[in-house]
PDB file of N, CA and C in Angstrom:
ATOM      1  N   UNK A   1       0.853  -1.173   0.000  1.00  0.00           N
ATOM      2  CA  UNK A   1       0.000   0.000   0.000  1.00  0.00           C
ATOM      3  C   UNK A   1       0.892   1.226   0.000  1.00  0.00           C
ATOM      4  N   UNK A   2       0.779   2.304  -0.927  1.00  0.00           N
ATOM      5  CA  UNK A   2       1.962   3.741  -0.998  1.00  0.00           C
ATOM      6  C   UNK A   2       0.786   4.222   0.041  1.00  0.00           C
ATOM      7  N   UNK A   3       1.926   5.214   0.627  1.00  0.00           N
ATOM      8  CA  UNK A   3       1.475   6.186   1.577  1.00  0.00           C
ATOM      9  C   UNK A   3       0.940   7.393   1.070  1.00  0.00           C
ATOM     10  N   UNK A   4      -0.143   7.585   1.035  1.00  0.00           N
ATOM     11  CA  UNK A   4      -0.597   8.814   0.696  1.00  0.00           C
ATOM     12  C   UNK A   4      -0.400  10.302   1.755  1.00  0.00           C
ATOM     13  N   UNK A   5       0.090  11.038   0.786  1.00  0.00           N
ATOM     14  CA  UNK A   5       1.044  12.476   1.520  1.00  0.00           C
ATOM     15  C   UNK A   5      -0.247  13.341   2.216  1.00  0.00           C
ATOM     16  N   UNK A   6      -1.428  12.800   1.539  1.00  0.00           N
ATOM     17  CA  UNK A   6      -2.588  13.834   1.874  1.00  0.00           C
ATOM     18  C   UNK A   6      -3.631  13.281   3.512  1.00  0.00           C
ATOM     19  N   UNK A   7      -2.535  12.309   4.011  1.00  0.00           N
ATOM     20  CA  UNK A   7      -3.467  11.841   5.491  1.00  0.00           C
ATOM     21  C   UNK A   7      -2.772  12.766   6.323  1.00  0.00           C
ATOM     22  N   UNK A   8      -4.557  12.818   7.376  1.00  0.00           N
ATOM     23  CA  UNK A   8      -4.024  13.902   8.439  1.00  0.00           C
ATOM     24  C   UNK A   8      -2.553  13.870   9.328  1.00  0.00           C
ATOM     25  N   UNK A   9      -2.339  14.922   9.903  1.00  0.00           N
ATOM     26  CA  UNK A   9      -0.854  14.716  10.775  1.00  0.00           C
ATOM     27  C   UNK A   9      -1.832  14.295  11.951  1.00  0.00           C
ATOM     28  N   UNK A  10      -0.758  13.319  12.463  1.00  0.00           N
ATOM     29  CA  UNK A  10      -1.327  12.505  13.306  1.00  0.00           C
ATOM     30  C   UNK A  10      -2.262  10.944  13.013  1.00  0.00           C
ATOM     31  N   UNK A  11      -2.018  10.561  11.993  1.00  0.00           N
ATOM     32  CA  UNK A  11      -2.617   9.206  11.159  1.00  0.00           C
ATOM     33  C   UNK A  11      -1.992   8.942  10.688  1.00  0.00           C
ATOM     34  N   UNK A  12      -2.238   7.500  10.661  1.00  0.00           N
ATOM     35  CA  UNK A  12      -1.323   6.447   9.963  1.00  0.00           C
ATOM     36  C   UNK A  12      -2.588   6.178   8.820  1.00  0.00           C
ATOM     37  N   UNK A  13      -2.334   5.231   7.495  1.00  0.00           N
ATOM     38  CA  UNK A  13      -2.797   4.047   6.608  1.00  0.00           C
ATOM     39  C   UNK A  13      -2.264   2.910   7.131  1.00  0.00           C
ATOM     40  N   UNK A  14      -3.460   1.823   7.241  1.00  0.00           N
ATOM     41  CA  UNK A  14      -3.091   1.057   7.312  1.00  0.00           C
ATOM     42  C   UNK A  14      -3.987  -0.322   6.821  1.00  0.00           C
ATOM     43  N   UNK A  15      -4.139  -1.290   6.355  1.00  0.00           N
ATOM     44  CA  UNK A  15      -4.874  -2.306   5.971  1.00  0.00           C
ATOM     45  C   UNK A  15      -5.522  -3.629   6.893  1.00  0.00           C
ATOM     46  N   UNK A  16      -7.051  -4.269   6.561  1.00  0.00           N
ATOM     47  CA  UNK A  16      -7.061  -4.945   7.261  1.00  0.00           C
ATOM     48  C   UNK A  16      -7.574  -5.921   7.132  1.00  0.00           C
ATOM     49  N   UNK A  17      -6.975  -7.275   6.741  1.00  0.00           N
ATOM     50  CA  UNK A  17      -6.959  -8.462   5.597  1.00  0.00           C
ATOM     51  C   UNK A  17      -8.064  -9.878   6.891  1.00  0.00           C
ATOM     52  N   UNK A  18      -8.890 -10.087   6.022  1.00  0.00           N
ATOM     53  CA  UNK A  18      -9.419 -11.500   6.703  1.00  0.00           C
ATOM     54  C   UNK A  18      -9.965 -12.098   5.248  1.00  0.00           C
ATOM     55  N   UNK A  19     -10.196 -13.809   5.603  1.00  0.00           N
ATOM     56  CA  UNK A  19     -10.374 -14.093   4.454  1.00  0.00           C
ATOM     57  C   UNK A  19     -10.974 -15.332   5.056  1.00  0.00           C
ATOM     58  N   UNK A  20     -12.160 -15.780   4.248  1.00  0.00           N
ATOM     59  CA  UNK A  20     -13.141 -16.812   4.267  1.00  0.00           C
ATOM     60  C   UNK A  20     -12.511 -17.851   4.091  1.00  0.00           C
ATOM     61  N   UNK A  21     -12.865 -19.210   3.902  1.00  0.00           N
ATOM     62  CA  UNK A  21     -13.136 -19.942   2.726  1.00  0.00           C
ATOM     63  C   UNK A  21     -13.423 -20.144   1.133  1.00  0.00           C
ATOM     64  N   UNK A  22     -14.206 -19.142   1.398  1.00  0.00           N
ATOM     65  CA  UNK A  22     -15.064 -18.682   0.176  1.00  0.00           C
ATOM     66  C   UNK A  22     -14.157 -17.012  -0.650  1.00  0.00           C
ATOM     67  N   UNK A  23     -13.782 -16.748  -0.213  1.00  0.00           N
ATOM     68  CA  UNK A  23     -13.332 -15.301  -0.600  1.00  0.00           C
ATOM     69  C   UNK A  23     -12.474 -14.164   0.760  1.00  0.00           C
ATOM     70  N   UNK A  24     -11.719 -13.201   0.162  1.00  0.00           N
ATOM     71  CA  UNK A  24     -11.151 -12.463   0.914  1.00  0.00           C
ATOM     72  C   UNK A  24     -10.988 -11.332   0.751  1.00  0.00           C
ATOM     73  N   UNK A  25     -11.360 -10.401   1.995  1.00  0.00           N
ATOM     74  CA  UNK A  25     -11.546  -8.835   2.128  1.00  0.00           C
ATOM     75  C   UNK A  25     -10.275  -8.224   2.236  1.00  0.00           C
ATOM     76  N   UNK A  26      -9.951  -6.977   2.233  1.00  0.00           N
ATOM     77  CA  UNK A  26      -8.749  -6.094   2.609  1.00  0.00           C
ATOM     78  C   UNK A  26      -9.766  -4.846   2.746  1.00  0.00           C
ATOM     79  N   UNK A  27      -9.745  -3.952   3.927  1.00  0.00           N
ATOM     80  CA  UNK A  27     -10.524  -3.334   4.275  1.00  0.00           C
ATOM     81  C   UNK A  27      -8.920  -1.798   4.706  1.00  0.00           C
ATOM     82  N   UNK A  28      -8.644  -1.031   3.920  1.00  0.00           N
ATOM     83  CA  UNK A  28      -8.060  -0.064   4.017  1.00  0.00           C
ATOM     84  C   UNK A  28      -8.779   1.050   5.273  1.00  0.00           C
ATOM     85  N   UNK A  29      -7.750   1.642   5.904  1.00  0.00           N
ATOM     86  CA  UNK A  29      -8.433   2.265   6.851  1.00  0.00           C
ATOM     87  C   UNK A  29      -6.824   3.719   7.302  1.00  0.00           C
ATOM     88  N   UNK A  30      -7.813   4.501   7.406  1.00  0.00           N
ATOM     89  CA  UNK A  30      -6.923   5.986   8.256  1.00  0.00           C
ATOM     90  C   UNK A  30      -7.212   5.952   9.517  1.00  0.00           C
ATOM     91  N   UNK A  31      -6.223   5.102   9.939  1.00  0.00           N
ATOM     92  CA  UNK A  31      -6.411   5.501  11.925  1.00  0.00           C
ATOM     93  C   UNK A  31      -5.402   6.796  12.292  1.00  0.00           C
ATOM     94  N   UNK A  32      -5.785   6.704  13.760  1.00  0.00           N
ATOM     95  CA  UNK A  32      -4.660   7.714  14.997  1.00  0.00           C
ATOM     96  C   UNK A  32      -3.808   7.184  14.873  1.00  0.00           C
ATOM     97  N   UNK A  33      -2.331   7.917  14.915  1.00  0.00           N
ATOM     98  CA  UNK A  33      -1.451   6.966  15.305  1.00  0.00           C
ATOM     99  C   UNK A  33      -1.248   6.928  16.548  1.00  0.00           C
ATOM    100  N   UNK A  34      -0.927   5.335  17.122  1.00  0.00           N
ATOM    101  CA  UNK A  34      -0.810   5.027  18.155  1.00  0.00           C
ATOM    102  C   UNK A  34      -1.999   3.985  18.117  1.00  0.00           C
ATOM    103  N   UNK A  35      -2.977   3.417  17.290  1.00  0.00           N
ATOM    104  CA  UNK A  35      -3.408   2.566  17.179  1.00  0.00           C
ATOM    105  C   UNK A  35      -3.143   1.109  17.236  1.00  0.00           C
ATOM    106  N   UNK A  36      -3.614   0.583  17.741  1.00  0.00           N
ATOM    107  CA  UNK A  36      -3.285  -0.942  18.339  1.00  0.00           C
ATOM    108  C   UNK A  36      -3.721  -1.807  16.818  1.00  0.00           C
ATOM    109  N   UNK A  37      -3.321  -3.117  16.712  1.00  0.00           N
ATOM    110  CA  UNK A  37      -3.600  -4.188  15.930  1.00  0.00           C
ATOM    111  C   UNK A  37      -4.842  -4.412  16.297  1.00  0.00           C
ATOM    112  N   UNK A  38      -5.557  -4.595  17.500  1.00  0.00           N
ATOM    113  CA  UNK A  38      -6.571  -5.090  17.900  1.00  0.00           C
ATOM    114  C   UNK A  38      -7.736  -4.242  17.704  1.00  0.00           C
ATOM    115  N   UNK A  39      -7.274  -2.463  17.813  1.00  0.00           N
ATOM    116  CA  UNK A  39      -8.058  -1.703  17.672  1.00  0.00           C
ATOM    117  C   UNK A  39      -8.369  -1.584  16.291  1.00  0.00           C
ATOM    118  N   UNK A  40      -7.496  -1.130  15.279  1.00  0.00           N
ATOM    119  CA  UNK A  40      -8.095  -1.638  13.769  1.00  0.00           C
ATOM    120  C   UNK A  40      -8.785  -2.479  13.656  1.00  0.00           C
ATOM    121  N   UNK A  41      -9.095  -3.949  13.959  1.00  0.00           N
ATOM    122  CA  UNK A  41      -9.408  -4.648  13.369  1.00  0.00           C
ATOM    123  C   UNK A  41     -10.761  -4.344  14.160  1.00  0.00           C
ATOM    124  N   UNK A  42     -11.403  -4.306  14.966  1.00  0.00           N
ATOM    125  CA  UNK A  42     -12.042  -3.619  15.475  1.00  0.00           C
ATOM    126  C   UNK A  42     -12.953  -2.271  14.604  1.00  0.00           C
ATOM    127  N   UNK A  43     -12.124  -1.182  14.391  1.00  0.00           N
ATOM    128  CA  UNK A  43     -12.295  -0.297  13.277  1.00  0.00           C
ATOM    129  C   UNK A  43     -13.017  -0.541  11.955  1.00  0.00           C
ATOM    130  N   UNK A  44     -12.549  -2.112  11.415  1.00  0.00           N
ATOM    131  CA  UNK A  44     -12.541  -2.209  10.249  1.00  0.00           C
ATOM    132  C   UNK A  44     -13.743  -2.966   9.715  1.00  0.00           C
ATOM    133  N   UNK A  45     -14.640  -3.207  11.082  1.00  0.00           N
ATOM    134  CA  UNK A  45     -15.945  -4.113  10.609  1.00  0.00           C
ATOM    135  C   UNK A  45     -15.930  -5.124  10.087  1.00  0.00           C
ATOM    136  N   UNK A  46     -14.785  -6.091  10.299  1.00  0.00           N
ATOM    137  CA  UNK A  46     -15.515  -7.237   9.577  1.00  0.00           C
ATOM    138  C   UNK A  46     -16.495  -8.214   9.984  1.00  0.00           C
ATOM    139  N   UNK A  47     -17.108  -7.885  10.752  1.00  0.00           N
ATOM    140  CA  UNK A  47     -18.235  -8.419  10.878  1.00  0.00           C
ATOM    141  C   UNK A  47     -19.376  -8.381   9.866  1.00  0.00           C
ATOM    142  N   UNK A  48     -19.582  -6.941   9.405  1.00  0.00           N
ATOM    143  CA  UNK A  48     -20.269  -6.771   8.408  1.00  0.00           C
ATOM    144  C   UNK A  48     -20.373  -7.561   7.209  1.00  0.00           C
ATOM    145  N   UNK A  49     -19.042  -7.238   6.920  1.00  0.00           N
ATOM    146  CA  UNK A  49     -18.735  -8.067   5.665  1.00  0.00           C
ATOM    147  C   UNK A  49     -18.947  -9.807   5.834  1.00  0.00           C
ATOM    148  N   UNK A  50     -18.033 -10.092   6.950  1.00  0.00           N
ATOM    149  CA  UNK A  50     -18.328 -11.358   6.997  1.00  0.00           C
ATOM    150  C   UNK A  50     -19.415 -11.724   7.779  1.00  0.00           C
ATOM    151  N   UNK A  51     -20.953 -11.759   7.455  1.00  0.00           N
ATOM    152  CA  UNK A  51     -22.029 -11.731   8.825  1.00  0.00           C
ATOM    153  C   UNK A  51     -21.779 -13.394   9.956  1.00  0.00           C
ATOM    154  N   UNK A  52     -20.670 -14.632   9.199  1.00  0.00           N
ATOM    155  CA  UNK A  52     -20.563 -15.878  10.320  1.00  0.00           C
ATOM    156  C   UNK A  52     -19.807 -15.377  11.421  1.00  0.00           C
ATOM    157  N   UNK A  53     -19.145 -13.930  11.529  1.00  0.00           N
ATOM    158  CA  UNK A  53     -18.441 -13.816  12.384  1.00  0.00           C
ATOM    159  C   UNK A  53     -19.028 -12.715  13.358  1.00  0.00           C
ATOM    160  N   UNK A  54     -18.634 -12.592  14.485  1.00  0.00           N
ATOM    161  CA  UNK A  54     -18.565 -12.094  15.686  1.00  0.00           C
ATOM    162  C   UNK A  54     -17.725 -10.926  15.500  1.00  0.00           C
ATOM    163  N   UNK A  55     -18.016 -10.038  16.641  1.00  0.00           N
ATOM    164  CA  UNK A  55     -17.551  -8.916  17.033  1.00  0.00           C
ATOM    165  C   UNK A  55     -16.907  -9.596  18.115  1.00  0.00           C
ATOM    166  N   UNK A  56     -17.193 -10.322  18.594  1.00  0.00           N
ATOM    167  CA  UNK A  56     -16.403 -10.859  20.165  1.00  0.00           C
ATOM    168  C   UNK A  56     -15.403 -11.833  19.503  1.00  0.00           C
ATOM    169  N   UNK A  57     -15.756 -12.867  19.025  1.00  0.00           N
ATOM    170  CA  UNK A  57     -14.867 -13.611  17.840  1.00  0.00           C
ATOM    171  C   UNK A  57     -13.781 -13.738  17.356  1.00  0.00           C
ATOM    172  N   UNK A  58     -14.281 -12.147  16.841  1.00  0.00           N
ATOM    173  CA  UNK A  58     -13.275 -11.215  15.957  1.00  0.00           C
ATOM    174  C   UNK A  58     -12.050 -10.855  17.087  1.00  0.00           C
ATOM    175  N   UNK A  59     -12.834 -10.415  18.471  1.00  0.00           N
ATOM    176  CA  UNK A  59     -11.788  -9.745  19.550  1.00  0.00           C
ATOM    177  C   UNK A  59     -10.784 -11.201  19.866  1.00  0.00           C
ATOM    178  N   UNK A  60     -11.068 -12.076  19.639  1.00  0.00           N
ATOM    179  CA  UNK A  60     -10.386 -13.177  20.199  1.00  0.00           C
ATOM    180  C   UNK A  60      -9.812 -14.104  19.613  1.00  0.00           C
ATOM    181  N   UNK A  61      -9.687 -13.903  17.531  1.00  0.00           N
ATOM    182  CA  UNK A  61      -8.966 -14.418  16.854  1.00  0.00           C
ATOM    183  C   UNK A  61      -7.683 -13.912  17.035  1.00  0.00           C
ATOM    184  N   UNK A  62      -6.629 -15.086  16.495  1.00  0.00           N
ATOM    185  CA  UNK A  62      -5.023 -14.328  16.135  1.00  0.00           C
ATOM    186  C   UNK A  62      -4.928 -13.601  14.897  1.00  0.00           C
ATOM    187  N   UNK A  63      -4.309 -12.669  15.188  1.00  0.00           N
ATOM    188  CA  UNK A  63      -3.762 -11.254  14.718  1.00  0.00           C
ATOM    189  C   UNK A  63      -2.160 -11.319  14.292  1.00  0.00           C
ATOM    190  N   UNK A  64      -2.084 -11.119  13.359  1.00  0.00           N
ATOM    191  CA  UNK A  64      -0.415 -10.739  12.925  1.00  0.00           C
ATOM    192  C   UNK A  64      -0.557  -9.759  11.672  1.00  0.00           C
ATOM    193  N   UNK A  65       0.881  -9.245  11.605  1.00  0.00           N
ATOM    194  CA  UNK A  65       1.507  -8.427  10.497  1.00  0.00           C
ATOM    195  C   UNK A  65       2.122  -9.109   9.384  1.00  0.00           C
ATOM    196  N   UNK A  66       1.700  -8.797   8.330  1.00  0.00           N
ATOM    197  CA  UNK A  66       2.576  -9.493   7.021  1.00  0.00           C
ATOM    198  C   UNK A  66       3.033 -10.672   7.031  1.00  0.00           C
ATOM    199  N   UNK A  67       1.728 -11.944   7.992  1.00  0.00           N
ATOM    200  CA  UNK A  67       2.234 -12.728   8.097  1.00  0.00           C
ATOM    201  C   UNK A  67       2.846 -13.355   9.599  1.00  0.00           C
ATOM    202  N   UNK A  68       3.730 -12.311   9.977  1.00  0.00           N
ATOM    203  CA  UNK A  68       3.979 -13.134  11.327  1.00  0.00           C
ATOM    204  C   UNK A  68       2.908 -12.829  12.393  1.00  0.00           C
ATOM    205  N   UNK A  69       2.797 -14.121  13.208  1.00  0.00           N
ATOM    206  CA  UNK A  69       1.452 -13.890  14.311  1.00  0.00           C
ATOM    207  C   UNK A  69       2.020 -12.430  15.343  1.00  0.00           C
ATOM    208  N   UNK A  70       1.297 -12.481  16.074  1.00  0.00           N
ATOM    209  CA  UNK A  70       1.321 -10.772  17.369  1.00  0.00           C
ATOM    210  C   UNK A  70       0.925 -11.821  18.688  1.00  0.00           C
ATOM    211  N   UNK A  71       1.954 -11.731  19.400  1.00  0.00           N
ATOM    212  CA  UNK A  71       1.845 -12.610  20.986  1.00  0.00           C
ATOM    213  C   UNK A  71       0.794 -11.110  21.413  1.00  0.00           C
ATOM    214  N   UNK A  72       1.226 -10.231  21.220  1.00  0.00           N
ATOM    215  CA  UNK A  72      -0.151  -9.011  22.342  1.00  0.00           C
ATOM    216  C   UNK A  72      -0.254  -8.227  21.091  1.00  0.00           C
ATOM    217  N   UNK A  73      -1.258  -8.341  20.450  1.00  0.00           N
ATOM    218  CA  UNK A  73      -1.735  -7.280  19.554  1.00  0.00           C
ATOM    219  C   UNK A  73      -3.067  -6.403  20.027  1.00  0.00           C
ATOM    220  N   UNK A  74      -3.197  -6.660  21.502  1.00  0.00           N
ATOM    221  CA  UNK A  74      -3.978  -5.353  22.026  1.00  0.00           C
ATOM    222  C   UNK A  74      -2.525  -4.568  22.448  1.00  0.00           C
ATOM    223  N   UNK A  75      -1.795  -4.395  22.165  1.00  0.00           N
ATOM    224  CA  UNK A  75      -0.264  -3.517  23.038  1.00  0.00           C
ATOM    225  C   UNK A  75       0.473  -3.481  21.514  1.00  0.00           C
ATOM    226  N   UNK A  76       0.419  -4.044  20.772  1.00  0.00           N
ATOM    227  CA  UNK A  76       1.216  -3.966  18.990  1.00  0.00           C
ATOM    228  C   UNK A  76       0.708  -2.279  18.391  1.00  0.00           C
ATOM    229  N   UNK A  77       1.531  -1.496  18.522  1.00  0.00           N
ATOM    230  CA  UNK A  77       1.226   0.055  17.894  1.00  0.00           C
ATOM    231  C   UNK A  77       1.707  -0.218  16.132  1.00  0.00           C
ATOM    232  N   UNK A  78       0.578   0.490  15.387  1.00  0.00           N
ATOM    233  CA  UNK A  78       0.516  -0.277  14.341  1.00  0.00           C
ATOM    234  C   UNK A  78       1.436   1.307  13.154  1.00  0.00           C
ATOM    235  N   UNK A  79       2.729   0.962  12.351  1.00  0.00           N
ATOM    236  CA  UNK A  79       3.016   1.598  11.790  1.00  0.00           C
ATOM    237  C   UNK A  79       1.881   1.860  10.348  1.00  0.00           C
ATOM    238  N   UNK A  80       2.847   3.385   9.709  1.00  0.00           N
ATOM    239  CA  UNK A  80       1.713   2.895   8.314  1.00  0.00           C
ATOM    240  C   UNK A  80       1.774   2.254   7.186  1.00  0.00           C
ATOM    241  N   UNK A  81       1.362   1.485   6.650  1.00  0.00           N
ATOM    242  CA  UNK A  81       1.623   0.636   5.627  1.00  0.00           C
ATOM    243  C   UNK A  81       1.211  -0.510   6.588  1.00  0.00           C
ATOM    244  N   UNK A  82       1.104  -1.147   7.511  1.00  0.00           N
ATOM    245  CA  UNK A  82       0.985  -2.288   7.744  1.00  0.00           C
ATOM    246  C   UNK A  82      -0.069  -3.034   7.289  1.00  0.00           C
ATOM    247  N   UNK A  83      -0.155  -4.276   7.135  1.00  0.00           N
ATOM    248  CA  UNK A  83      -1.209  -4.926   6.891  1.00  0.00           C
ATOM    249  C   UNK A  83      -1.268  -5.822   8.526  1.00  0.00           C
ATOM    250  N   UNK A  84      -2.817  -5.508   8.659  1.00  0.00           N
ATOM    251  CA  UNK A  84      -3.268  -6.587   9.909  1.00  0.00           C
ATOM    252  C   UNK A  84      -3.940  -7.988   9.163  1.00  0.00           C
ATOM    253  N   UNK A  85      -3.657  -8.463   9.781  1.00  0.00           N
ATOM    254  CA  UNK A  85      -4.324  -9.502   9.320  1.00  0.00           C
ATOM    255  C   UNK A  85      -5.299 -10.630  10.526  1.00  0.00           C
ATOM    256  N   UNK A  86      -6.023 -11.107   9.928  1.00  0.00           N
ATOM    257  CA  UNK A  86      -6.866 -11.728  10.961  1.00  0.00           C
ATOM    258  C   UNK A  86      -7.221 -13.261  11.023  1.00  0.00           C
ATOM    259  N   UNK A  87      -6.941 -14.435  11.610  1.00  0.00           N
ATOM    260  CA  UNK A  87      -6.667 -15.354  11.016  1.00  0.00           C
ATOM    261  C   UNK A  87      -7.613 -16.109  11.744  1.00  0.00           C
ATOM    262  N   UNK A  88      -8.429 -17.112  11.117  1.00  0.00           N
ATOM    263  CA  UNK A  88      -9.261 -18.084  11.310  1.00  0.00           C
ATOM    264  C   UNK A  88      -8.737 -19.523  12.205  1.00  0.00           C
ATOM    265  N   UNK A  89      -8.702 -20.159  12.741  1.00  0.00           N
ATOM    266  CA  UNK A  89      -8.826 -21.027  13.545  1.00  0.00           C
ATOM    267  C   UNK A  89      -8.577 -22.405  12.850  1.00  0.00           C
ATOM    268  N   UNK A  90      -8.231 -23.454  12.907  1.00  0.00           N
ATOM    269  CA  UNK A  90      -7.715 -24.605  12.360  1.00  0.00           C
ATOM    270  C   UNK A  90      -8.837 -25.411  12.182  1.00  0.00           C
ATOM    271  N   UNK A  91      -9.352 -25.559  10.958  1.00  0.00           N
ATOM    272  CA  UNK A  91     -10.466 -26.603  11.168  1.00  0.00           C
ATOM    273  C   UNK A  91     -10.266 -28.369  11.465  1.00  0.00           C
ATOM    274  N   UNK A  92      -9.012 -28.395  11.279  1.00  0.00           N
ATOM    275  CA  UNK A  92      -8.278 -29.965  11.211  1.00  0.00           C
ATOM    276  C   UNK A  92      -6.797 -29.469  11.496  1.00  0.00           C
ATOM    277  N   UNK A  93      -6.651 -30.391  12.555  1.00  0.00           N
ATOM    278  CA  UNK A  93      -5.070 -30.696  12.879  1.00  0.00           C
ATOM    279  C   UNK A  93      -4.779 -30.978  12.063  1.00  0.00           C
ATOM    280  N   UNK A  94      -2.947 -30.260  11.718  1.00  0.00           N
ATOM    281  CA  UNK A  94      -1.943 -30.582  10.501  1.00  0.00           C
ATOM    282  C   UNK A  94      -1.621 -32.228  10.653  1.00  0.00           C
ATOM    283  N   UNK A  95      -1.417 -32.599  11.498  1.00  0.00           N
ATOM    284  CA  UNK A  95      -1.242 -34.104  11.595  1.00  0.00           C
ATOM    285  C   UNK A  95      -2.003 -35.320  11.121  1.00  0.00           C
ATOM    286  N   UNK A  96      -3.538 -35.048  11.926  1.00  0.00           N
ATOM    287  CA  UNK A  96      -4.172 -35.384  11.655  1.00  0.00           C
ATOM    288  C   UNK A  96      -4.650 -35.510   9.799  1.00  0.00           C
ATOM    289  N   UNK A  97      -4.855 -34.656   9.692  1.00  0.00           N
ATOM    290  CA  UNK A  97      -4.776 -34.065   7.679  1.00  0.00           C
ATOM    291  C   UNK A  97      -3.801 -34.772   7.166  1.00  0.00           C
ATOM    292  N   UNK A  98      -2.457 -34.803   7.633  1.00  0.00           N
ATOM    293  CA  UNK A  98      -1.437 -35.901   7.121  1.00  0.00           C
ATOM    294  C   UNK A  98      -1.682 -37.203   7.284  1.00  0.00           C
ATOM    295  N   UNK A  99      -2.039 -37.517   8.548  1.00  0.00           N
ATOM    296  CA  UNK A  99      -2.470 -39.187   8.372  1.00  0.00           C
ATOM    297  C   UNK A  99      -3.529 -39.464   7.735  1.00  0.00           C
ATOM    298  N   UNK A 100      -4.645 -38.788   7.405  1.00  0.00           N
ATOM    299  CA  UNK A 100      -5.922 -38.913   6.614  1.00  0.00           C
ATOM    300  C   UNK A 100      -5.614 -38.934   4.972  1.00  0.00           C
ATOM    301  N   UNK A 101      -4.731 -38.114   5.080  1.00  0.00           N
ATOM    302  CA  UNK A 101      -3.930 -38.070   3.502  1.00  0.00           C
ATOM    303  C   UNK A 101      -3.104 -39.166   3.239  1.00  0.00           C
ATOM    304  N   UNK A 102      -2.585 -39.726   4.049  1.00  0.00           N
ATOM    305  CA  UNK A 102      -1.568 -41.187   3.844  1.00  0.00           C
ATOM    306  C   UNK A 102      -2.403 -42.445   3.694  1.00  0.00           C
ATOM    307  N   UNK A 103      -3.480 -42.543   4.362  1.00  0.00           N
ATOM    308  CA  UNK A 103      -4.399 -43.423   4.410  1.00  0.00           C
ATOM    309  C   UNK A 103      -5.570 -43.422   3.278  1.00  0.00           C
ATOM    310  N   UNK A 104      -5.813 -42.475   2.609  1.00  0.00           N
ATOM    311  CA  UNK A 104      -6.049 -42.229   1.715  1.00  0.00           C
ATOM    312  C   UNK A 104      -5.744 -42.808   0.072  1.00  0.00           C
ATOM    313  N   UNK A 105      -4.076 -42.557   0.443  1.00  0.00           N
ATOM    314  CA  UNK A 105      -3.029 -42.951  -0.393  1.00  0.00           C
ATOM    315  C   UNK A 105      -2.805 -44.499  -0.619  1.00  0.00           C
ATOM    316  N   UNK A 106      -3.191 -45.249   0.754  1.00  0.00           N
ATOM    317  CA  UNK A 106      -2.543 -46.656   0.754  1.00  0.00           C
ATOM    318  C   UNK A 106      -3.932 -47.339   0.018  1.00  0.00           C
ATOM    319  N   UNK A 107      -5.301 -46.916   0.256  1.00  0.00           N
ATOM    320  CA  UNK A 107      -6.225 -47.675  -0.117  1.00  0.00           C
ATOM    321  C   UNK A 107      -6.298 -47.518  -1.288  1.00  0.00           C
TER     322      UNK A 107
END
């Protein structure tokens, strides 16, 4: 995302990525700076967009930047350009998925 020269002093840009099954949002947003990871995403409604999800949900999925997870992304001050991202929950253990896939294979 380029930084646009025309955001207020005192704001950051910053982006805020969740993604279905089915399809995936990026929800651009002008916060304060000094904005939290947790508070964007928050900001950014995806509830709306996505109506299976929660506002509480939402407060209690993992959160990372470009990829890497956020151990406290209510305390993560978010530069501009970042992308938040919001990540869904494991529907199947990786292991599990591997032995189902091997067994699969032998029959």
């Amino acid at each position: 995302m380029a930084v646009d020269s025309s955001t207020s002093a005192g704001s950051i840009e910053v982006e805020v990525a969740y993604a279905s099954p089915e399809r995936q949002h990026i929800v651009s947003l002008e916060v304060p700076t000094g904005t939290t990871a947790t508070q964007a995403v928050a900001l950014a409604h995806l509830e709306r967009l996505f109506p299976d999800l929660s506002a509480e949900g939402l407060g209690e999925a993992p959160i990372g930047i470009f990829g890497k997870a956020l151990r406290n992304p209510q305390q993560h001050v978010l530069r501009s350009g970042d992308r938040v991202e919001v990540y869904r929950p494991l529907t199947i253990d990786p292991k599990a998925a591997r032995q189902a896939r091997a067994q699969k294979g032998r029959t």
